[in-house]
Protein backbone atom coordinates (compact mmCIF):
# COMPACT_ATOMS: atom_id res chain seq x y z
CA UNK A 1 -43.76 -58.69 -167.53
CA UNK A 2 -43.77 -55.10 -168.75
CA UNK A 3 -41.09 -52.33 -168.29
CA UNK A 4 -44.23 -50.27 -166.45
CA UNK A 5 -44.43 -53.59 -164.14
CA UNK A 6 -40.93 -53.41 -163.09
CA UNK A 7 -40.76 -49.37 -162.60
CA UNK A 8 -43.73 -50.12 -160.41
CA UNK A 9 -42.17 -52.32 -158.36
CA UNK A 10 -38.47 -49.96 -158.43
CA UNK A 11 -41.28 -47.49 -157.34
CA UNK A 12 -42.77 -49.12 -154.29
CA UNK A 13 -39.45 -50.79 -153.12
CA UNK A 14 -37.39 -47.36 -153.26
CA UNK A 15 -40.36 -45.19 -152.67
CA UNK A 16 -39.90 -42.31 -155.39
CA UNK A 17 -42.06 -41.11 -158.08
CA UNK A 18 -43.16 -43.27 -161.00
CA UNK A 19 -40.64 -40.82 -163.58
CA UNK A 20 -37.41 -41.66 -161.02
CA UNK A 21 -38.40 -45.70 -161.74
CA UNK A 22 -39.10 -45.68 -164.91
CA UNK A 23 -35.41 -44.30 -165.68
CA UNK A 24 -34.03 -46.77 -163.17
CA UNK A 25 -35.93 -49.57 -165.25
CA UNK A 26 -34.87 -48.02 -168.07
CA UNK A 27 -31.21 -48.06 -167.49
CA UNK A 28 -31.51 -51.69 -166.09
CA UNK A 29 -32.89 -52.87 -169.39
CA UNK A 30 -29.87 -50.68 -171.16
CA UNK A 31 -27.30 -52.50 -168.76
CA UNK A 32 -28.73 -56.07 -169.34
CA UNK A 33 -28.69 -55.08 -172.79
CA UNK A 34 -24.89 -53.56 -173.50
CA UNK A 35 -23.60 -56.60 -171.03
CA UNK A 36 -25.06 -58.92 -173.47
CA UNK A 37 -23.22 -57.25 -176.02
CA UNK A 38 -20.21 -56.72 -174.51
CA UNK A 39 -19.82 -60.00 -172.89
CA UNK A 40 -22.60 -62.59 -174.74
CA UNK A 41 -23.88 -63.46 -171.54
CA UNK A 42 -25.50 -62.31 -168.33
CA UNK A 43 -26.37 -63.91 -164.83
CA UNK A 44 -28.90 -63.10 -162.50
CA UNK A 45 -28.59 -65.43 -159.29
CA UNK A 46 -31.22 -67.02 -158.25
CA UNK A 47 -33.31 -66.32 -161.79
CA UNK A 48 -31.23 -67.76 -164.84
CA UNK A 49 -28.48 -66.94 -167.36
CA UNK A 50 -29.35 -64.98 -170.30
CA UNK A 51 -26.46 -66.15 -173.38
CA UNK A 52 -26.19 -64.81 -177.22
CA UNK A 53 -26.29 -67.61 -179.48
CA UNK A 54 -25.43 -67.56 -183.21
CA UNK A 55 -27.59 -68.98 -185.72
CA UNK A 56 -26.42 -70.59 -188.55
CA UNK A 57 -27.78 -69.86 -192.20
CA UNK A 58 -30.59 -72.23 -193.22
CA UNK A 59 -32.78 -73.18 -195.42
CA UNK A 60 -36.66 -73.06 -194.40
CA UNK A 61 -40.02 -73.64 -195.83
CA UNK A 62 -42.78 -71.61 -196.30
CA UNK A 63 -45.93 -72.84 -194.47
CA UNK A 64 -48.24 -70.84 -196.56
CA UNK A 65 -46.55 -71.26 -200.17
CA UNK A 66 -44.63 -74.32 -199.57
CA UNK A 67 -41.50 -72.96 -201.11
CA UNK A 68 -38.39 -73.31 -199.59
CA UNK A 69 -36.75 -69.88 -198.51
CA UNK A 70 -33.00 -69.24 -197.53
CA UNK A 71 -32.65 -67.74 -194.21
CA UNK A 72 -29.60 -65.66 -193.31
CA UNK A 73 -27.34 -66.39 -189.84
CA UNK A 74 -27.96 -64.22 -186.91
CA UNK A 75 -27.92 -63.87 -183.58
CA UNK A 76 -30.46 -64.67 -180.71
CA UNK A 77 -30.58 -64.40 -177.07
CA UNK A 78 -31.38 -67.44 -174.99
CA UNK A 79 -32.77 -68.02 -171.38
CA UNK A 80 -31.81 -70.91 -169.35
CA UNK A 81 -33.69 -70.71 -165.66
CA UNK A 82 -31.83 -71.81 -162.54
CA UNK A 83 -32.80 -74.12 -160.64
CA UNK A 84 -34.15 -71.97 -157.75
CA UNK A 85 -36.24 -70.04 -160.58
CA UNK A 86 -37.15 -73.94 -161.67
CA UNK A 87 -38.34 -75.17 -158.09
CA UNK A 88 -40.06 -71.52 -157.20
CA UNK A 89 -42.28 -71.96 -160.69
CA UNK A 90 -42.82 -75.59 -161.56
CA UNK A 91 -45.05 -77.55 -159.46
CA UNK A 92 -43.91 -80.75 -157.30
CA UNK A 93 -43.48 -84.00 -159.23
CA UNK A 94 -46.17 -86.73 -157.47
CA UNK A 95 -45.13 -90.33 -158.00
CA UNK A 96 -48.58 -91.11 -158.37
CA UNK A 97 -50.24 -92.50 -161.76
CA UNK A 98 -53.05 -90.87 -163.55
CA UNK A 99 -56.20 -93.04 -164.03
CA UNK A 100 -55.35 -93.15 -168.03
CA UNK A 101 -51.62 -94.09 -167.12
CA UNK A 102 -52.55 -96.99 -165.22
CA UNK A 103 -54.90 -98.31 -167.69
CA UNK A 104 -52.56 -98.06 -170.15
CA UNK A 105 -49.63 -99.94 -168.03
CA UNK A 106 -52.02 -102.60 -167.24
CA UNK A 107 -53.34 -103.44 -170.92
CA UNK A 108 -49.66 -103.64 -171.94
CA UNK A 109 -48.95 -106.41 -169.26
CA UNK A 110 -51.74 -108.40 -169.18
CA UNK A 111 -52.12 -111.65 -170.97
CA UNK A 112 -54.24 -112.55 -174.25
CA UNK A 113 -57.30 -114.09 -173.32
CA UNK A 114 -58.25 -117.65 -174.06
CA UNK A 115 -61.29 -117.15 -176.15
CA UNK A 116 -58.64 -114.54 -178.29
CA UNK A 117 -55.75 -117.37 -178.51
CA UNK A 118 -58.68 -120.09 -179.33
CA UNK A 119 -59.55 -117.28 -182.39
CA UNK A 120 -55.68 -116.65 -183.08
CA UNK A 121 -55.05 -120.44 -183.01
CA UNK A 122 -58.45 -121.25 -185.08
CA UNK A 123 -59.32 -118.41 -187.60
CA UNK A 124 -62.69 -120.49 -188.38
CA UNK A 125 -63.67 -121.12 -184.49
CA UNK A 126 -63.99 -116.77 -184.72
CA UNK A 127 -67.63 -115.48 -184.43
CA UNK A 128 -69.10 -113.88 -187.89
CA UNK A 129 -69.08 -110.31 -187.84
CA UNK A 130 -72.64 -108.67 -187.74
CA UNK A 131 -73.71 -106.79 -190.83
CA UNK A 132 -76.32 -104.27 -191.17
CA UNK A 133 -78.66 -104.62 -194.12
CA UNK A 134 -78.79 -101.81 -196.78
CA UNK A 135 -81.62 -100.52 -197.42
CA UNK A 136 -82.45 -99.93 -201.27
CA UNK A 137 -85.14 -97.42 -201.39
């Protein structure tokens, strides 16, 4: 989502020109922004809770170099959705099993054959392995 997208939608919902939304999305954005400040966290019902969170300092490593690089504490905003937001987005949990899932669940219960407990019992009663010739030319 852009700051256009929303001064469109300001736009069509209160029917004025595209310069009177883009200041009301404009000063939305400025009021989410100094409540965060103010207050370290912000609600929207219905949508989620943004919350300031301080980071503390750590140490990291460099992907590329593979030296290890001191990072300073700051500050980051998080997002946690509610549960209307969660339910409108995310689709419907079936109870069903995947094809793969099954498989899976039945290869972990079922039994050890005879012909493999004869082999585990008998090392020598096992079948030689095949072997492919080299060739030497």
């Amino acid at each position: 989502m852009s700051k256009a997208f929303i001064a469109a939608v300001l736009q069509d919902s209160m029917a004025s020109t595209g310069v009177a939304a883009s200041k009301a999305a404009d000063d939305l954005i400025e009021a989410l922004v100094s409540e965060l400040e103010k207050t370290g966290s912000f609600t929207l019902p219905g949508f989620g809770t943004f919350r300031v969170k301080d980071t503390p300092a750590r140490t990291a490593l460099n992907p590329r170099t593979l030296e290890t690089v001191q990072v300073e504490a700051g500050r980051t905003v998080r997002f946690k959705a509610s549960p209307v937001l969660k339910a409108r987005v995310a689709p419907p949990k079936t109870a069903t099993r995947t094809k793969k899932a099954s498989a899976r669940a039945s290869v972990r219960t079922s039994t050890k054959s005879p012909a493999k407990s004869a082999v585990a019992a008998d090392p020598a009663a096992a079948p030689a392995k095949k072997t492919r010739a080299r060739r030497t030319a």
